[in-house]
C-alpha atoms as a PDB file:
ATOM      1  CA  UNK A   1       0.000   0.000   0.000  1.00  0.00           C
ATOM      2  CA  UNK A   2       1.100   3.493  -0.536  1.00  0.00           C
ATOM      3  CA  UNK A   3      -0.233   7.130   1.033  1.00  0.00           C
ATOM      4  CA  UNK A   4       1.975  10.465   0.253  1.00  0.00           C
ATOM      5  CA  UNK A   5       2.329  12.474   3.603  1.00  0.00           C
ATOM      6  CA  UNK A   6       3.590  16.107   3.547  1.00  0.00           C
ATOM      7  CA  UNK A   7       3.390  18.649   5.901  1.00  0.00           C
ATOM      8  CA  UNK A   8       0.360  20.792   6.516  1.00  0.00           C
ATOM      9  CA  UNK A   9       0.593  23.954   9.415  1.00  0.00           C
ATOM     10  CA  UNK A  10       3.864  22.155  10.920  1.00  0.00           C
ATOM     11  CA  UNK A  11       2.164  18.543  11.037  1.00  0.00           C
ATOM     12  CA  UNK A  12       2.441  15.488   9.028  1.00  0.00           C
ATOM     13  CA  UNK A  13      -0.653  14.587   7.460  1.00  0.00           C
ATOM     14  CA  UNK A  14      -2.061  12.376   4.459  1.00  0.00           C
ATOM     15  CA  UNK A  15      -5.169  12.241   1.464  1.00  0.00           C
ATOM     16  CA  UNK A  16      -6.931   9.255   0.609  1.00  0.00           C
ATOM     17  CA  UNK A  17      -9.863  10.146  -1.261  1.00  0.00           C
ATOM     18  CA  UNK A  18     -11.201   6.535  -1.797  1.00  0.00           C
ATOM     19  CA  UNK A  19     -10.598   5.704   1.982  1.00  0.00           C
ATOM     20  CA  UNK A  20     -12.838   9.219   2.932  1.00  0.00           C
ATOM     21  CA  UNK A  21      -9.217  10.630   4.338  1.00  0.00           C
ATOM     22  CA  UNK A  22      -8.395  14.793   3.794  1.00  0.00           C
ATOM     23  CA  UNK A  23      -5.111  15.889   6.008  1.00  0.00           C
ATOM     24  CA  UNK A  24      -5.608  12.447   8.382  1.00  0.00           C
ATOM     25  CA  UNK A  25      -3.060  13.889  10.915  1.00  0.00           C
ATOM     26  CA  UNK A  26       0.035  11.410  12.469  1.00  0.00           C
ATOM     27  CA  UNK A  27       0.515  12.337  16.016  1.00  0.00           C
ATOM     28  CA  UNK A  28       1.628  11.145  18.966  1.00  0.00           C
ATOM     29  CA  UNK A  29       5.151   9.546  18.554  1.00  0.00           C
ATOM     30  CA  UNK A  30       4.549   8.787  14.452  1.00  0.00           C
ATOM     31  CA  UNK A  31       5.121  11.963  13.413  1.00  0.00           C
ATOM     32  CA  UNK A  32       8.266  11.922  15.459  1.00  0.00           C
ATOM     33  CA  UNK A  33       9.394   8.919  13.455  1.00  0.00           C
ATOM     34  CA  UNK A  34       8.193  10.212  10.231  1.00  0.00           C
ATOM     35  CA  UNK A  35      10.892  13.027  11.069  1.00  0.00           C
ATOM     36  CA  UNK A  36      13.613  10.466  11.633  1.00  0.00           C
ATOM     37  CA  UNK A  37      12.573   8.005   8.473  1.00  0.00           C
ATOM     38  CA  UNK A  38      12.494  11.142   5.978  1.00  0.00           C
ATOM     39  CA  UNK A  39      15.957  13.364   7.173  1.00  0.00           C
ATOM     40  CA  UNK A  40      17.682  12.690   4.267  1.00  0.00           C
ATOM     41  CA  UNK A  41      15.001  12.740   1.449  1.00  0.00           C
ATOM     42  CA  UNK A  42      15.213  16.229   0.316  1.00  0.00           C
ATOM     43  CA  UNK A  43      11.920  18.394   0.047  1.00  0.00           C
ATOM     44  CA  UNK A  44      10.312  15.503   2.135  1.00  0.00           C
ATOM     45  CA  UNK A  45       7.733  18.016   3.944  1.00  0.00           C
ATOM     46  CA  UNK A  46       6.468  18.690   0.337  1.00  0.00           C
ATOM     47  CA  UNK A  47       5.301  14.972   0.294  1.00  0.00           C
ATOM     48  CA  UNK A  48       7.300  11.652   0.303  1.00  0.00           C
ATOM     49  CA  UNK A  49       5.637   8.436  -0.805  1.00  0.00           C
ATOM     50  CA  UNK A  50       5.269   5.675   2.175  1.00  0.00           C
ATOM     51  CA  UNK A  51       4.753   2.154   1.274  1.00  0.00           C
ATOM     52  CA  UNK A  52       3.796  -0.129   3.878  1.00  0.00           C
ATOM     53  CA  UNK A  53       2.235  -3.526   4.438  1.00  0.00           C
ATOM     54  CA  UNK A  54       1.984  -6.022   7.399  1.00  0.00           C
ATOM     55  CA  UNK A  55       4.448  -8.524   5.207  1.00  0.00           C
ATOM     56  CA  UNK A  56       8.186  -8.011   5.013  1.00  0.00           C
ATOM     57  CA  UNK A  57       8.857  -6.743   1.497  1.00  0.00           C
ATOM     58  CA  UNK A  58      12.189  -5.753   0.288  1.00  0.00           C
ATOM     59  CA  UNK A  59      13.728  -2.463   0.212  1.00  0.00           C
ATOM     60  CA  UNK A  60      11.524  -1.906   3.389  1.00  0.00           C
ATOM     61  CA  UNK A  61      13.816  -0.380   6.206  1.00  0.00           C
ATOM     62  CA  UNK A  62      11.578   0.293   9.114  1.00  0.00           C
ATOM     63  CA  UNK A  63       9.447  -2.448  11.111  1.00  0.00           C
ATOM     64  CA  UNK A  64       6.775  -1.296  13.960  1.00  0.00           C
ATOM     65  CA  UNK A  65       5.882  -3.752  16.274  1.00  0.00           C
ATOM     66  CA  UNK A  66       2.127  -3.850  17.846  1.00  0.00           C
ATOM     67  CA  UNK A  67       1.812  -3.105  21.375  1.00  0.00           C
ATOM     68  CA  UNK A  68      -1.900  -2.125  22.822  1.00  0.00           C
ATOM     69  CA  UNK A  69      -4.888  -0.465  21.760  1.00  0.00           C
ATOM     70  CA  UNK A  70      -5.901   2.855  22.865  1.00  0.00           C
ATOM     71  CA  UNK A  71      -8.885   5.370  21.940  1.00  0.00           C
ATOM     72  CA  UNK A  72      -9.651   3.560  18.765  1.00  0.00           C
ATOM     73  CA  UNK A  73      -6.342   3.262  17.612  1.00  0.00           C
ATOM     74  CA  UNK A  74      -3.328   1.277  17.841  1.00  0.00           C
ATOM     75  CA  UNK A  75       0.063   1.875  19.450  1.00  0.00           C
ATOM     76  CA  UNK A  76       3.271   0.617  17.589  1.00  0.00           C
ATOM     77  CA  UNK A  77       6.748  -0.178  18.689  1.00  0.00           C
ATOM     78  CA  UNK A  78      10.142   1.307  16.679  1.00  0.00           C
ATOM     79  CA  UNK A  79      12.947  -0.514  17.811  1.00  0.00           C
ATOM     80  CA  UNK A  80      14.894   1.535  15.333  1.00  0.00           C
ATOM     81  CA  UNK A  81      13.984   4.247  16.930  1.00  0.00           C
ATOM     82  CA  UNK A  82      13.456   3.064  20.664  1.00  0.00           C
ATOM     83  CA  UNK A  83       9.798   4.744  20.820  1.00  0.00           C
ATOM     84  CA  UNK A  84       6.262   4.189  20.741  1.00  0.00           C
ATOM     85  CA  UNK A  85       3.682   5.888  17.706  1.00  0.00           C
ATOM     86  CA  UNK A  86       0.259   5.654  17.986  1.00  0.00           C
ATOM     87  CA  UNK A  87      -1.717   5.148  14.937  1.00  0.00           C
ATOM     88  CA  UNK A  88      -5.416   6.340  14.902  1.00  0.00           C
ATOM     89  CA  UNK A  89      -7.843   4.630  13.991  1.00  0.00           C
ATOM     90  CA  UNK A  90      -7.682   5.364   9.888  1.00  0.00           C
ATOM     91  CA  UNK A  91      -5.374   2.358   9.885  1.00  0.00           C
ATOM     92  CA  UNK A  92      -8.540   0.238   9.436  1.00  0.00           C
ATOM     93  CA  UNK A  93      -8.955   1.392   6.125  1.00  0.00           C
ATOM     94  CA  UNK A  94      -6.006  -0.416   5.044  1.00  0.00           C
ATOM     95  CA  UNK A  95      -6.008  -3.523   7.534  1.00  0.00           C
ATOM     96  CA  UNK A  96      -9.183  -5.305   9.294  1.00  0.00           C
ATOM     97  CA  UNK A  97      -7.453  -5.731  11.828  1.00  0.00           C
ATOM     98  CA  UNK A  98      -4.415  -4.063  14.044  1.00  0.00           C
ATOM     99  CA  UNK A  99      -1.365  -5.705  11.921  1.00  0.00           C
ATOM    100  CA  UNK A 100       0.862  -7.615  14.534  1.00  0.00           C
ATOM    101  CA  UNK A 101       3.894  -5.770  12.471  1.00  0.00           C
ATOM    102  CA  UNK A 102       4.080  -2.740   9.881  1.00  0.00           C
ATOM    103  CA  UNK A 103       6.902  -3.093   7.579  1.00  0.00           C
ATOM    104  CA  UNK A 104       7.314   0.984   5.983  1.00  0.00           C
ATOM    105  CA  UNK A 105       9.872   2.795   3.115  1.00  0.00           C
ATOM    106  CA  UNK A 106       9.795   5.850   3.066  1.00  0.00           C
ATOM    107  CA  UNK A 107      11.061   7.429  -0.895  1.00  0.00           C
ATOM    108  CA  UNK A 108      11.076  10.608  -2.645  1.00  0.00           C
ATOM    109  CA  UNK A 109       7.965  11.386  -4.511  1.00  0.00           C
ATOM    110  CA  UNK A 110       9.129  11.555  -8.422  1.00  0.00           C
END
C-alpha cells in the first residue's frame, strides 16, 4: 500500500480520497518517526511516498511492532527508533485488523 504524507501547518498529514481521508493527521510519537525516516530525502515536507504492508517486502527499512490499543487506535513499537507511535484509527482502512507488524519505506515522490 502506498499514502503520500507532507506537511500541513507544521504537522504530518495524508489524502486518501477513496478511503474518505483529507489531512488524516500522524501524532503522537509517528510523526516523530516520520521526522527520523524522511531526514535525508530532500523536500520531504512537500510529500514523500510511504509504502507499507503487514508482510516483510524488500527495500523496506523500518518495522513497527504492535503493542496495545488505545482510543480507537493502535500503538506501535520502533525498535529503530526506541519509541512508541500511535496510529489512529484510519489504519482500518487499510487492515481489518491491528497488523501484529508494519513493515514501511519511506522514498522521494518523483
Amino acid at each position: 500500500m502506498v499514502i503520500a504524507p507532507y506537511k500541513h501547518h507544521g504537522m504530518w498529514v495524508f489524502d486518501d480520497p477513496a478511503g474518505g481521508l483529507n489531512k488524516e493527521p500522524f501524532i503522537a510519537g509517528i510523526d516523530t518517526m516520520i521526522d527520523k525516516m524522511t531526514a535525508s530525502i530532500p523536500k520531504a515536507e512537500s510529500g514523500f511516498r510511504a509504502v507499507f504492508s503487514a508482510s516483510p517486502f524488500p527495500g523496506h527499512t523500518e518495522k513497527l511492532e504492535w503493542r496495545r490499543q488505545e482510543s480507537g487506535g493502535t500503538w506501535y513499537y520502533s525498535d529503530h527508533y526506541k519509541m512508541e507511535g500511535w496510529l489512529c484509527p484510519a489504519l482500518f482502512k487499510y487492515f481489518p485488523t491491528a497488523p501484529r507488524e508494519i513493515y514501511v519505506r519511506a522514498e522521494p515522490k518523483s
